[in-house]
C-alpha atoms as a PDB file:
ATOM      1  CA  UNK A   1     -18.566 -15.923   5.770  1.00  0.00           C
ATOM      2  CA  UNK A   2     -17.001 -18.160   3.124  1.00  0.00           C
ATOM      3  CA  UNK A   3     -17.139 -18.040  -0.737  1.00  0.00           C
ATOM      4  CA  UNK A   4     -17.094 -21.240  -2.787  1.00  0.00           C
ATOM      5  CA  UNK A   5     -13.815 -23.116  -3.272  1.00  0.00           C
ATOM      6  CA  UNK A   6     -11.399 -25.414  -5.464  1.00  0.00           C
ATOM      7  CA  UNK A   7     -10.371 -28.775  -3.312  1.00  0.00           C
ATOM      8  CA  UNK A   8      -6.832 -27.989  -3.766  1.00  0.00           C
ATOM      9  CA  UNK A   9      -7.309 -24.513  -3.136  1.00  0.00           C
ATOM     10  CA  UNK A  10      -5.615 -22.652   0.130  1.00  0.00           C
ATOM     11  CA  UNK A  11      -7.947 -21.143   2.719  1.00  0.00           C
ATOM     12  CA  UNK A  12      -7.759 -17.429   3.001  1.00  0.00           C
ATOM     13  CA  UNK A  13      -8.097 -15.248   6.255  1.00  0.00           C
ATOM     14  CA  UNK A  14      -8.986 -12.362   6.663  1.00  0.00           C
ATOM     15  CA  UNK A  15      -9.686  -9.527   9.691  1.00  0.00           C
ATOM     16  CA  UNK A  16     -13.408  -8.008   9.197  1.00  0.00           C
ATOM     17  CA  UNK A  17     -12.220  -4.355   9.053  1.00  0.00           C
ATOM     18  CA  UNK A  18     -10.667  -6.097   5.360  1.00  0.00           C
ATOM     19  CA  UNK A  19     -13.877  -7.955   4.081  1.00  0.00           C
ATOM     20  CA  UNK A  20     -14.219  -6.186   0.617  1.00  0.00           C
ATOM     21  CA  UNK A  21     -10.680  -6.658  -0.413  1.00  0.00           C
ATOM     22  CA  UNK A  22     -10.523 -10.378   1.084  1.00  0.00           C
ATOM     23  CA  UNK A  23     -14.087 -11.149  -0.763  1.00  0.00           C
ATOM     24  CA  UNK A  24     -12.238  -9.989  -4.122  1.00  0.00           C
ATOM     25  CA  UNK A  25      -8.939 -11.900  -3.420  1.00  0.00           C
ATOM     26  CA  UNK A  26     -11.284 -14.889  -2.686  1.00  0.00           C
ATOM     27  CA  UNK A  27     -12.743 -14.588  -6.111  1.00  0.00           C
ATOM     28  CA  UNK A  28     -10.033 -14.163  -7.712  1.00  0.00           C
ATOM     29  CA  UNK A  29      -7.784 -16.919  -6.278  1.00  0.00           C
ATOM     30  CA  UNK A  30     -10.855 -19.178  -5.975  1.00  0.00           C
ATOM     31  CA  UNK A  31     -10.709 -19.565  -2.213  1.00  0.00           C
ATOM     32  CA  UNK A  32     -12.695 -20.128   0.700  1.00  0.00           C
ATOM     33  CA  UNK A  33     -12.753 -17.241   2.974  1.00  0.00           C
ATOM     34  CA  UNK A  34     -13.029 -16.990   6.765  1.00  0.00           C
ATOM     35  CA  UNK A  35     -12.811 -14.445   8.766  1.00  0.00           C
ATOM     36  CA  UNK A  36     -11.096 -13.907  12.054  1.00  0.00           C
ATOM     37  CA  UNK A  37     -13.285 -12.951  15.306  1.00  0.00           C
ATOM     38  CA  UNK A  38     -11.399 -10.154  17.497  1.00  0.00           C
ATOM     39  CA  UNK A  39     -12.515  -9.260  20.786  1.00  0.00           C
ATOM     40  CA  UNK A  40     -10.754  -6.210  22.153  1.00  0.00           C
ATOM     41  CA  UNK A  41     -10.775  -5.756  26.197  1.00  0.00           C
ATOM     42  CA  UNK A  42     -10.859  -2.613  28.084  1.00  0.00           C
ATOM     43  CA  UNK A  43      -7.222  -2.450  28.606  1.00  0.00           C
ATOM     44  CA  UNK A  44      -6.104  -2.917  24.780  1.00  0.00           C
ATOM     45  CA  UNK A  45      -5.621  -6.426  25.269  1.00  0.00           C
ATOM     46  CA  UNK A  46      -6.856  -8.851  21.908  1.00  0.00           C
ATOM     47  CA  UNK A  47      -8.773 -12.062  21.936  1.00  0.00           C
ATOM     48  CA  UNK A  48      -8.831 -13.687  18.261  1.00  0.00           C
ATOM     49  CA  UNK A  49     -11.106 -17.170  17.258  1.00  0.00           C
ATOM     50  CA  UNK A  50      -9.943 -18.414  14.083  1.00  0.00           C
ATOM     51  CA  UNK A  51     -11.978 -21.321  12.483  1.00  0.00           C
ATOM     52  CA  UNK A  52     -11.437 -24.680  14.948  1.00  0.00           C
ATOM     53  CA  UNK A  53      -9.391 -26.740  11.923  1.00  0.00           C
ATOM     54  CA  UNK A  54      -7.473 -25.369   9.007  1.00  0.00           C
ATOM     55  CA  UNK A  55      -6.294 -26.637   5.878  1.00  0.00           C
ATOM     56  CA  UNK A  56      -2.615 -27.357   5.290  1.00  0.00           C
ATOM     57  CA  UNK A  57      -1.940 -23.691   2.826  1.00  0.00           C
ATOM     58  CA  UNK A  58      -3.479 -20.930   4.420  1.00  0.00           C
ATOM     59  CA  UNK A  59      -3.338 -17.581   2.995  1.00  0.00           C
ATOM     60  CA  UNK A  60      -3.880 -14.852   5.372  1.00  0.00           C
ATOM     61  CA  UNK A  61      -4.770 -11.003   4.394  1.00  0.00           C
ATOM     62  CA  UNK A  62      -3.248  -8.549   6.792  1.00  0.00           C
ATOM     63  CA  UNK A  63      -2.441  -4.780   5.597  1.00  0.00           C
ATOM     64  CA  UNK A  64      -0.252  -2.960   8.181  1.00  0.00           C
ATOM     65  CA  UNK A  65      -1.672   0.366   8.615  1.00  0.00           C
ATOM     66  CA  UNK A  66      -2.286   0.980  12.175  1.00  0.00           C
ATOM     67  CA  UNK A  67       0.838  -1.227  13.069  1.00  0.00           C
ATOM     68  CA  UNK A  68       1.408  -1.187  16.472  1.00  0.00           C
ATOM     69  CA  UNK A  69      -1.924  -3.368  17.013  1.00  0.00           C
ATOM     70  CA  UNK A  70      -1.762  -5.223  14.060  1.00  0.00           C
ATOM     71  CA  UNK A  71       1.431  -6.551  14.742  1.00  0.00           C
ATOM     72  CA  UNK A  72       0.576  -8.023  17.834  1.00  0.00           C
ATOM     73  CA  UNK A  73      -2.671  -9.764  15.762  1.00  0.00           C
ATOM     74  CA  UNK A  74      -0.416 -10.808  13.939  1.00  0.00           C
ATOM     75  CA  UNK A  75       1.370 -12.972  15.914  1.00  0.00           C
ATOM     76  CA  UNK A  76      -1.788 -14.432  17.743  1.00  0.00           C
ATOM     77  CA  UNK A  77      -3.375 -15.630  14.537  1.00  0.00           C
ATOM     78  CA  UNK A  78      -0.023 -17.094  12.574  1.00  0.00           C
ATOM     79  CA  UNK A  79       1.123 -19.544  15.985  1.00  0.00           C
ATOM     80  CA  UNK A  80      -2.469 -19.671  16.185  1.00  0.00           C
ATOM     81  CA  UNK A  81      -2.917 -21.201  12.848  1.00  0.00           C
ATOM     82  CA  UNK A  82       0.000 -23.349  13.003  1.00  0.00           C
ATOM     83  CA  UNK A  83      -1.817 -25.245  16.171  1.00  0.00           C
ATOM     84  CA  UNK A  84      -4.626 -25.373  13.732  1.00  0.00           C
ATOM     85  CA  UNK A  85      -3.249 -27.094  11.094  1.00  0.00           C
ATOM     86  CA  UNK A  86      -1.451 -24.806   9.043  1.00  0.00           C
ATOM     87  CA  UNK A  87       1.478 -26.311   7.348  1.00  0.00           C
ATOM     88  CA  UNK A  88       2.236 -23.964   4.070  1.00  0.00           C
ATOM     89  CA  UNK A  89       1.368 -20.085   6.104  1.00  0.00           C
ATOM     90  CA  UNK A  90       1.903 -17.083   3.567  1.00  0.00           C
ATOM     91  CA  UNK A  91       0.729 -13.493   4.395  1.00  0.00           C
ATOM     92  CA  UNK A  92      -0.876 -11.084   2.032  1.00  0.00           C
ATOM     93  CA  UNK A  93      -0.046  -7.318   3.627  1.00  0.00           C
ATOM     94  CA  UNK A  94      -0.742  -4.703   0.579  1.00  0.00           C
ATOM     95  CA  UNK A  95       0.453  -2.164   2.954  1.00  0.00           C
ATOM     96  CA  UNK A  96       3.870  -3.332   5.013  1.00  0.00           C
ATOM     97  CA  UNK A  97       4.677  -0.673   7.699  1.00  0.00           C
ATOM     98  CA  UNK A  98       8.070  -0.259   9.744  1.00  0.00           C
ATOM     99  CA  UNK A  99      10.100  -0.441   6.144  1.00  0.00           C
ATOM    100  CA  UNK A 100      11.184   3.373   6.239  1.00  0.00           C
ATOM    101  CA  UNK A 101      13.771   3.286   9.420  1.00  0.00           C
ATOM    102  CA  UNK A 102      16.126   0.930   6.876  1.00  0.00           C
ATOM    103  CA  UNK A 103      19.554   1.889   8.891  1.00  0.00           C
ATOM    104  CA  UNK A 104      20.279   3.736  12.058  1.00  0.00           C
ATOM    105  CA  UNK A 105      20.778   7.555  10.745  1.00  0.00           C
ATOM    106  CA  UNK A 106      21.857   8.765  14.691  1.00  0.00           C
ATOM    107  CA  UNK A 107      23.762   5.962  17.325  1.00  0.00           C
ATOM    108  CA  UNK A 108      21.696   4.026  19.286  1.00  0.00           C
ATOM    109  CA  UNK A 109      18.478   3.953  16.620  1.00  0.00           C
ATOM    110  CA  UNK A 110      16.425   0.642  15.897  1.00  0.00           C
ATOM    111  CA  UNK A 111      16.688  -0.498  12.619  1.00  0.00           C
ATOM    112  CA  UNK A 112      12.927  -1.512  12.508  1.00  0.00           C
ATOM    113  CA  UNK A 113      12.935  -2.352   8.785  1.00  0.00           C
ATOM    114  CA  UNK A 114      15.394  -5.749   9.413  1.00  0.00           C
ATOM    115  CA  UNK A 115      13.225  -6.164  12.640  1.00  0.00           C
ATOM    116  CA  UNK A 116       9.896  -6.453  11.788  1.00  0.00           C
ATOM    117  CA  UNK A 117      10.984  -7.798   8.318  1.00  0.00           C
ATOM    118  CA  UNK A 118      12.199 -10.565  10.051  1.00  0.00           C
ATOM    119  CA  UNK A 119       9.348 -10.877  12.953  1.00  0.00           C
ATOM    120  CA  UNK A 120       7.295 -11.539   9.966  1.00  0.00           C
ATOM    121  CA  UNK A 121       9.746 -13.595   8.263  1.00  0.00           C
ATOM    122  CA  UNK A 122      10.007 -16.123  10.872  1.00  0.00           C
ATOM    123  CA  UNK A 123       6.011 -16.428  11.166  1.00  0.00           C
ATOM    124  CA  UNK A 124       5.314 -16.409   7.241  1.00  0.00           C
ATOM    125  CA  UNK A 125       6.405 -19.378   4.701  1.00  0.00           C
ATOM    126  CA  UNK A 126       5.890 -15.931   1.984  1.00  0.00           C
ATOM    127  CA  UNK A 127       5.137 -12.515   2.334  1.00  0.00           C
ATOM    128  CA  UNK A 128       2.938 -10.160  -0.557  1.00  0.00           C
ATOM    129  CA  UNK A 129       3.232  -6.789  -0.262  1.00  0.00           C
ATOM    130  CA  UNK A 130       3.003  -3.914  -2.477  1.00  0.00           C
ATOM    131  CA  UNK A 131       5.300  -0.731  -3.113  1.00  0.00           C
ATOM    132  CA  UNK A 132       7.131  -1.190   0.319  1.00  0.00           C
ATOM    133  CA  UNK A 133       9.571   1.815   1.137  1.00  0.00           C
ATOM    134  CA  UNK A 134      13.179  -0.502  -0.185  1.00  0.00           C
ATOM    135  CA  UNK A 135      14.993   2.526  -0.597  1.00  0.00           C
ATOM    136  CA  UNK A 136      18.570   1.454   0.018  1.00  0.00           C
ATOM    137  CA  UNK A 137      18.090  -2.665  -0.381  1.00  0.00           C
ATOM    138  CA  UNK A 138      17.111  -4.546  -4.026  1.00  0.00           C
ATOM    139  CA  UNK A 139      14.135  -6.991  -2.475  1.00  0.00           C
ATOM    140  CA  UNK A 140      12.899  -8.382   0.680  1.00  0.00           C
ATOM    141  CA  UNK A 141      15.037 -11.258   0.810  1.00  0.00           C
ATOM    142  CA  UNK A 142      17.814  -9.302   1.913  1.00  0.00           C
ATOM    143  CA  UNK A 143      15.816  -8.326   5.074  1.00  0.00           C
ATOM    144  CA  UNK A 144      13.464 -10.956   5.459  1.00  0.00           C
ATOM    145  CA  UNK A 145      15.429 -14.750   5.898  1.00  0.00           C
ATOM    146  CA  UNK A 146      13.907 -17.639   5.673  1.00  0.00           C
ATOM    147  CA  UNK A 147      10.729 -16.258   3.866  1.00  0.00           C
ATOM    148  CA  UNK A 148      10.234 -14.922   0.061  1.00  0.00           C
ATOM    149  CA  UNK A 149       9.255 -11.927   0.312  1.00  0.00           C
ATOM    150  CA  UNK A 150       7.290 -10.210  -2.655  1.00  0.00           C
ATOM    151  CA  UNK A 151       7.426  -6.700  -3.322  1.00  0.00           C
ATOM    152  CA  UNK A 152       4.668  -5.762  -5.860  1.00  0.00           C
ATOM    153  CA  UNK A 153       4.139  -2.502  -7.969  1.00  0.00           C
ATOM    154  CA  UNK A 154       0.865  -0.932  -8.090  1.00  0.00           C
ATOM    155  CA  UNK A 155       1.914   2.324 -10.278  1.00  0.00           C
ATOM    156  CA  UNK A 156       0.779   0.516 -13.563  1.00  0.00           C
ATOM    157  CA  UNK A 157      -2.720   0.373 -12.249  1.00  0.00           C
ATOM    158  CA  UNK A 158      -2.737   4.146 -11.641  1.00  0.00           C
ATOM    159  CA  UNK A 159      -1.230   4.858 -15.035  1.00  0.00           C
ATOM    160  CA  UNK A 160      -3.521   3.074 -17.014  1.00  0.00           C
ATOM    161  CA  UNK A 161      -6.597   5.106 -14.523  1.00  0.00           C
ATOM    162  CA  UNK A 162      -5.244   8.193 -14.920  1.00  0.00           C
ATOM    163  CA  UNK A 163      -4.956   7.777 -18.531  1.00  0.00           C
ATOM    164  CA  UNK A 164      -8.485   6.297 -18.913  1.00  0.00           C
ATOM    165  CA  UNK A 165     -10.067   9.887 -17.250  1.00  0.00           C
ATOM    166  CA  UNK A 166      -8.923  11.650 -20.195  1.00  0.00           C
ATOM    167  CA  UNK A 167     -10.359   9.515 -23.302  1.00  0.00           C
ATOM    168  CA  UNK A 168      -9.099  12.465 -25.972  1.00  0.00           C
ATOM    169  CA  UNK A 169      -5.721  12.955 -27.078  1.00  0.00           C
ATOM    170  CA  UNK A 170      -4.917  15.533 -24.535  1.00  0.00           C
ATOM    171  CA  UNK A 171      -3.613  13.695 -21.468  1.00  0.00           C
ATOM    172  CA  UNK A 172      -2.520  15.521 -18.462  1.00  0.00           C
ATOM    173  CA  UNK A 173       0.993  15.479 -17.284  1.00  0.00           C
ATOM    174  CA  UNK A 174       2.132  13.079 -13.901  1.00  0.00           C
ATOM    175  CA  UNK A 175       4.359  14.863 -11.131  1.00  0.00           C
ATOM    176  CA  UNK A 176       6.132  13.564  -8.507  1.00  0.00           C
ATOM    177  CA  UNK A 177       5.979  15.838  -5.512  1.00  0.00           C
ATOM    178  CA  UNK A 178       9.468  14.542  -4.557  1.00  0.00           C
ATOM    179  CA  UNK A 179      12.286  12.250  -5.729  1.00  0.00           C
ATOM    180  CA  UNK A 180      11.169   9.551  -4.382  1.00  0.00           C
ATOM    181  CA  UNK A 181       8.195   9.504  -6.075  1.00  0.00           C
ATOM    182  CA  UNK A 182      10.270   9.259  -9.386  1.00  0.00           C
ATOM    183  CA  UNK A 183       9.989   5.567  -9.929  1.00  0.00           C
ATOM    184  CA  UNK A 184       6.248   5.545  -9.317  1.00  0.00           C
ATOM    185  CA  UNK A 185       5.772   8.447 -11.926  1.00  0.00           C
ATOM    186  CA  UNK A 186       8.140   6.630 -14.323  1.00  0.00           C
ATOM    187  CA  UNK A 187       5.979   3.074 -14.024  1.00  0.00           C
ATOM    188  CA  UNK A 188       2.499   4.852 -14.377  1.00  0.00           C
ATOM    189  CA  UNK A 189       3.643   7.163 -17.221  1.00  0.00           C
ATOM    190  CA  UNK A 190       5.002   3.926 -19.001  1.00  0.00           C
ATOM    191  CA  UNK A 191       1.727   1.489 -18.262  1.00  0.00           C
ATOM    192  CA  UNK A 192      -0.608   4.588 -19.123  1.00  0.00           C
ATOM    193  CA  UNK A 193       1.635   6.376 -22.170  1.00  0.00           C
ATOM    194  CA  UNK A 194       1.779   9.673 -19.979  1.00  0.00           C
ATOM    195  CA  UNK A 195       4.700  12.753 -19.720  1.00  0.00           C
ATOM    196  CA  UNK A 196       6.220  13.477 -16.147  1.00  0.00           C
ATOM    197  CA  UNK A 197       8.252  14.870 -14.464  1.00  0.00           C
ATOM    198  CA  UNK A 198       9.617  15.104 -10.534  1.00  0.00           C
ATOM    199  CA  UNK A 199      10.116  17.999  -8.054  1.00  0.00           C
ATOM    200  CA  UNK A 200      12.160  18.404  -5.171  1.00  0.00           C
ATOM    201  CA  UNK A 201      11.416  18.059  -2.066  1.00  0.00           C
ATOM    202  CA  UNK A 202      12.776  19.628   1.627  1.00  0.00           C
ATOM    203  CA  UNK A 203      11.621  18.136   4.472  1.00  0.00           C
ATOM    204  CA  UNK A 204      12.229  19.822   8.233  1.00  0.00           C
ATOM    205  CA  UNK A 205       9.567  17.771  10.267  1.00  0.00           C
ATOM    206  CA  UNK A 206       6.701  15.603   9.658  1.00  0.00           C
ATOM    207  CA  UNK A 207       4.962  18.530   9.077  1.00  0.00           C
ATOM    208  CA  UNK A 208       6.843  20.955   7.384  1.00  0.00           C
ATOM    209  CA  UNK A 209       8.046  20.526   4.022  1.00  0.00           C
ATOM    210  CA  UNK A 210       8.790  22.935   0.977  1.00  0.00           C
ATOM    211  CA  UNK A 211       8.309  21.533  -2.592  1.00  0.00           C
ATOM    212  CA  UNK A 212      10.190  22.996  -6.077  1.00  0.00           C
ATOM    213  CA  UNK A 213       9.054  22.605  -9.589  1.00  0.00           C
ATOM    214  CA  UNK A 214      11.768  21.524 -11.909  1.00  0.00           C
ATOM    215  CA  UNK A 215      12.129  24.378 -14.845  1.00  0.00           C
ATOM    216  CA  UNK A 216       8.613  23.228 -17.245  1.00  0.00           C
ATOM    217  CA  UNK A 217       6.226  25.361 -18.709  1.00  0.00           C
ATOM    218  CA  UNK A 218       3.167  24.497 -16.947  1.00  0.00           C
ATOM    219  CA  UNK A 219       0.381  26.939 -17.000  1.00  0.00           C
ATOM    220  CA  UNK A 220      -2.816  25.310 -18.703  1.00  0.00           C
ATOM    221  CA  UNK A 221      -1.897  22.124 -18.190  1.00  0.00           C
ATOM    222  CA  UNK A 222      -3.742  19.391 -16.666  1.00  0.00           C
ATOM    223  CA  UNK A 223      -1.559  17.744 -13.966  1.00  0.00           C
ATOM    224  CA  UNK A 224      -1.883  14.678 -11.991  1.00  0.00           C
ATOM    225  CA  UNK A 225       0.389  14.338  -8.556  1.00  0.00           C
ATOM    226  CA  UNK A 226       1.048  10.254  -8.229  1.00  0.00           C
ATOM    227  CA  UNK A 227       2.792   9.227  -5.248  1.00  0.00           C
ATOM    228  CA  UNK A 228       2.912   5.882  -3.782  1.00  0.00           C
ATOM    229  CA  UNK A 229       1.269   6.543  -0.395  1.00  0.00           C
ATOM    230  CA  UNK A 230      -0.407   9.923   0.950  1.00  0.00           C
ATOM    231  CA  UNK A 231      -0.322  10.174   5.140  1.00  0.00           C
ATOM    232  CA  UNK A 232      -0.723  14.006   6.386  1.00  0.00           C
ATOM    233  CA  UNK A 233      -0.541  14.859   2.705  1.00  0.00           C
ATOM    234  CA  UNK A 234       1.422  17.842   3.189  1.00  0.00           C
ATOM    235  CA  UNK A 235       3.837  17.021   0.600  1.00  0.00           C
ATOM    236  CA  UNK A 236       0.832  16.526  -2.137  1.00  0.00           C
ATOM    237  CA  UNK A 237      -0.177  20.426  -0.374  1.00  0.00           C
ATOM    238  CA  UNK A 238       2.633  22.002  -1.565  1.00  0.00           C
ATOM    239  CA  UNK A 239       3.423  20.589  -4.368  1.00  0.00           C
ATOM    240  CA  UNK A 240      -0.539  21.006  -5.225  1.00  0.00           C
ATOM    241  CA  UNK A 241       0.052  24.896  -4.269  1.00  0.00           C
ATOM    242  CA  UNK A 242       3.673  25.368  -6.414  1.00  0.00           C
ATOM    243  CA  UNK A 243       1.325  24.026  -9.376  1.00  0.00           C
ATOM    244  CA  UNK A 244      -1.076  26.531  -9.137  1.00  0.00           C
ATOM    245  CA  UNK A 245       1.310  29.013  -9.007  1.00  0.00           C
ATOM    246  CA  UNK A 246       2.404  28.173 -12.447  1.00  0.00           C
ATOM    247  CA  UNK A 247      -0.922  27.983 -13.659  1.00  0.00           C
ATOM    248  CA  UNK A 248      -1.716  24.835 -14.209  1.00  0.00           C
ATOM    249  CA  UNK A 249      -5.349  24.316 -15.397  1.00  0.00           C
ATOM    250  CA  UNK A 250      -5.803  21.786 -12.804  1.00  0.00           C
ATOM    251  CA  UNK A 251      -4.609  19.458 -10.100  1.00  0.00           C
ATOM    252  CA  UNK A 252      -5.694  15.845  -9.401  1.00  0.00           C
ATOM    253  CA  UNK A 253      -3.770  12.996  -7.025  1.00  0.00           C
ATOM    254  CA  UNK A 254      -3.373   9.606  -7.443  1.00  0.00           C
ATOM    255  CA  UNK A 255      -1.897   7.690  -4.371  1.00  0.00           C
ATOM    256  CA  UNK A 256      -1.147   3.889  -4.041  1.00  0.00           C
ATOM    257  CA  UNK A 257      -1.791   3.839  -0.375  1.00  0.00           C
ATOM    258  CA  UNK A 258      -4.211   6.471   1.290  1.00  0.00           C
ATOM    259  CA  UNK A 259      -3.512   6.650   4.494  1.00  0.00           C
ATOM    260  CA  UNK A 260      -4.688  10.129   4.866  1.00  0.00           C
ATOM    261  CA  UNK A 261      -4.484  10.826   8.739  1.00  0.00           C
ATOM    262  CA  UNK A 262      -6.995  13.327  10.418  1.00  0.00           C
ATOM    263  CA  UNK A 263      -7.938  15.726   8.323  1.00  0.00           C
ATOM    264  CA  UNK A 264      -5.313  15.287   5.367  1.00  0.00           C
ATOM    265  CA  UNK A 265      -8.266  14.453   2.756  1.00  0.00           C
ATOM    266  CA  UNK A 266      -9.566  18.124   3.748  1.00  0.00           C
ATOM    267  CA  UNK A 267      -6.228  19.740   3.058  1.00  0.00           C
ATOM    268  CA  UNK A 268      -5.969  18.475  -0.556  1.00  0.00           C
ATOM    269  CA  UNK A 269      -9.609  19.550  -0.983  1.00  0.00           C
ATOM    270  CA  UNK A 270      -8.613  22.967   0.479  1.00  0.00           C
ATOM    271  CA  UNK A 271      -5.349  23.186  -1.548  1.00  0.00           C
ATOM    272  CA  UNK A 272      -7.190  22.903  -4.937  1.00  0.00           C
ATOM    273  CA  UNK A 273      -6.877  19.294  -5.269  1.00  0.00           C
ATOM    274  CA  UNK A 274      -9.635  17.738  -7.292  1.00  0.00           C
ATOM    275  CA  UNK A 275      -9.968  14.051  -7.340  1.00  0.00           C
ATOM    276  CA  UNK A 276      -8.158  11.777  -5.244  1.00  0.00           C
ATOM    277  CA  UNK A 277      -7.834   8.263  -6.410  1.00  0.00           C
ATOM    278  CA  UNK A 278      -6.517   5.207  -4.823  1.00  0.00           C
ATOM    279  CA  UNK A 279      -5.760   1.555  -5.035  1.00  0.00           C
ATOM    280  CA  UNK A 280      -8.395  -0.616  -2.293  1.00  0.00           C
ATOM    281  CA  UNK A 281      -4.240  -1.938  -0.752  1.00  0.00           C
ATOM    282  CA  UNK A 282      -5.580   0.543   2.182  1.00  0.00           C
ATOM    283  CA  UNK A 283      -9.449   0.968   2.441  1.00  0.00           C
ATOM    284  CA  UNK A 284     -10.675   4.121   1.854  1.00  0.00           C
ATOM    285  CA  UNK A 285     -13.050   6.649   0.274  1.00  0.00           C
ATOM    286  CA  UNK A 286     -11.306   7.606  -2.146  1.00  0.00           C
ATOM    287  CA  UNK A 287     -10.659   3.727  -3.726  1.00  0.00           C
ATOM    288  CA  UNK A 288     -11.055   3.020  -7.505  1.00  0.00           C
ATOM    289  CA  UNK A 289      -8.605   0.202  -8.235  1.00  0.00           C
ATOM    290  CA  UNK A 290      -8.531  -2.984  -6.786  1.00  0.00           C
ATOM    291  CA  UNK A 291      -5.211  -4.431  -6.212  1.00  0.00           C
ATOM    292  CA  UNK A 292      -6.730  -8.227  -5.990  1.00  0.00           C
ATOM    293  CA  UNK A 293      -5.546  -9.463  -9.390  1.00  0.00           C
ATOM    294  CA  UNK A 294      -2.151  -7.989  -8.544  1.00  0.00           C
ATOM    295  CA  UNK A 295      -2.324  -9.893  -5.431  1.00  0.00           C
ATOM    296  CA  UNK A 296      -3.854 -13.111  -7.035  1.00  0.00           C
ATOM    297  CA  UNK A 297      -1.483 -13.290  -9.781  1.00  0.00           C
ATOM    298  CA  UNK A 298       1.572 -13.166  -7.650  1.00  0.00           C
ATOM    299  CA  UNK A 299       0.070 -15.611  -4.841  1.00  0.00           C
ATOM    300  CA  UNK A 300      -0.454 -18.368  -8.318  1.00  0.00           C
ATOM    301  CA  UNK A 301       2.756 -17.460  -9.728  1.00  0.00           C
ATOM    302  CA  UNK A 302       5.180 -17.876  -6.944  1.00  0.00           C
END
């Protein structure tokens, strides 16, 4: 599959399990687009066939959900592409994985943010990503040598959506379900002209967490939980379920990156949650806003 290109234009790769976003990058950067044949074998192993010759800037598209197999493709197709003819390599991952574990909180812990940070910095001329977890470092530079890393924000986009569902002059109110969420609700409520606020959030296991409302007087409002990526959705849960119990009018979610293992899309249904909208940085149902411009500008830019 390939989509019409510039002559000076890079060449951008893609995985097929990708295709929509990587046709809509290709647009948007005016690209050709190839995509990468993988062959699994019974015993997990990976066989990739990238296209026989390659031009000298190749972009490729590789979100990092699902990791620990990723990773591995990873590797295959950038020293694959090299042998190619890649001189200028950049990845595209809207989703970069690994970037929570950013120090060792108990002896003898892998720091896998610095580590796979720089795994991909030493394959990559440039990495794109978008809303990584940088909690305690300014940019990926700092954990990523010898590559530029890029850390695009995506909460704009969801501001200006969120807004857009509510065409009066009543607009519903943004929450964080927890602190960290702050700077997402912040960004959206800016982009979109929308009130919010943050609760707090205790956390006891992957699966257990408690959520409080800071002191507002909610009841009939409409309220929209924005959060920069959604995986059990437990959090979203309780803070969905602390909402009602102020009586709020309603309850929607906006997430930049739905991961939404197992059944977690079924628990925000069950807790009340209405819609659930994403960016396409992580494929899923619930998509509405394509990150692709984001991506494009940043790829021209830089």
């Amino acid at each position: 599959m390939a989509t019409d290109a510039t002559d000076d234009a890079p060449l951008l790769l893609a995985f097929p399990d990708e295709a929509a976003l990587a046709q809509a990058l290709a647009r948007e950067l005016g690209a050709a687009l190839a995509l990468i044949d993988e062959h699994r074998f019974p015993d997990g192993e990976i066989k990739l066939r990238l296209p026989p010759a390659l031009p000298e800037r190749v972009t490729l598209l590789r979100g990092l959900q699902d990791p620990n197999h990723k990773l591995v493709a990873l590797l295959l197709a950038a020293r694959t592409a090299r042998t190619l003819g890649a001189r200028r390599l950049d990845l595209v991952s809207p989703y970069l994985a690994y970037m929570r574990q950013d120090m060792a909180f108990h002896p003898g812990e892998a720091v896998s943010q610095r580590i796979v940070a720089g795994f991909l910095g030493e394959l990559f001329d440039r990495v794109v990503t978008i809303d990584p977890h940088l909690h305690r470092i300014n940019s990926l530079d700092e954990v990523m040598p010898g590559s530029r890393g890029i850390a695009l924000g995506a909460a704009p986009l969801l501001g200006r959506w969120i807004a857009a569902q509510w065409p009066g002059d009543t607009k519903p109110l943004l929450v964080g379900p927890d602190e960290e969420a702050g700077q997402w609700v912040q960004q959206a409520g800016a982009a979109g002209g929308l009130a919010g606020i943050v609760c707090t959030k205790t956390r006891r296991g992957d699966r257990d967490v408690t959520v409080e409302l800071p002191g507002h007087t909610l009841r009939g409002r409409a309220v929209v939980l924005v959060d920069d990526l959604a995986s059990t959705g437990h959090t979203l849960v309780q803070a969905a379920r602390a909402l009602f119990a102020q009586g709020v009018a309603s309850v929607d979610a906006a997430v930049v990156h739905a991961l939404f293992r197992g059944d977690a899309l079924q628990q925000l249904r069950a807790a009340g949650i209405g819609r659930v909208w994403s960016t396409d940085a992580v494929a899923h149902e619930t998509n509405v806003i394509s990150v692709a411009s984001l991506l494009a500008r940043a790829l021209r830019q830089a």
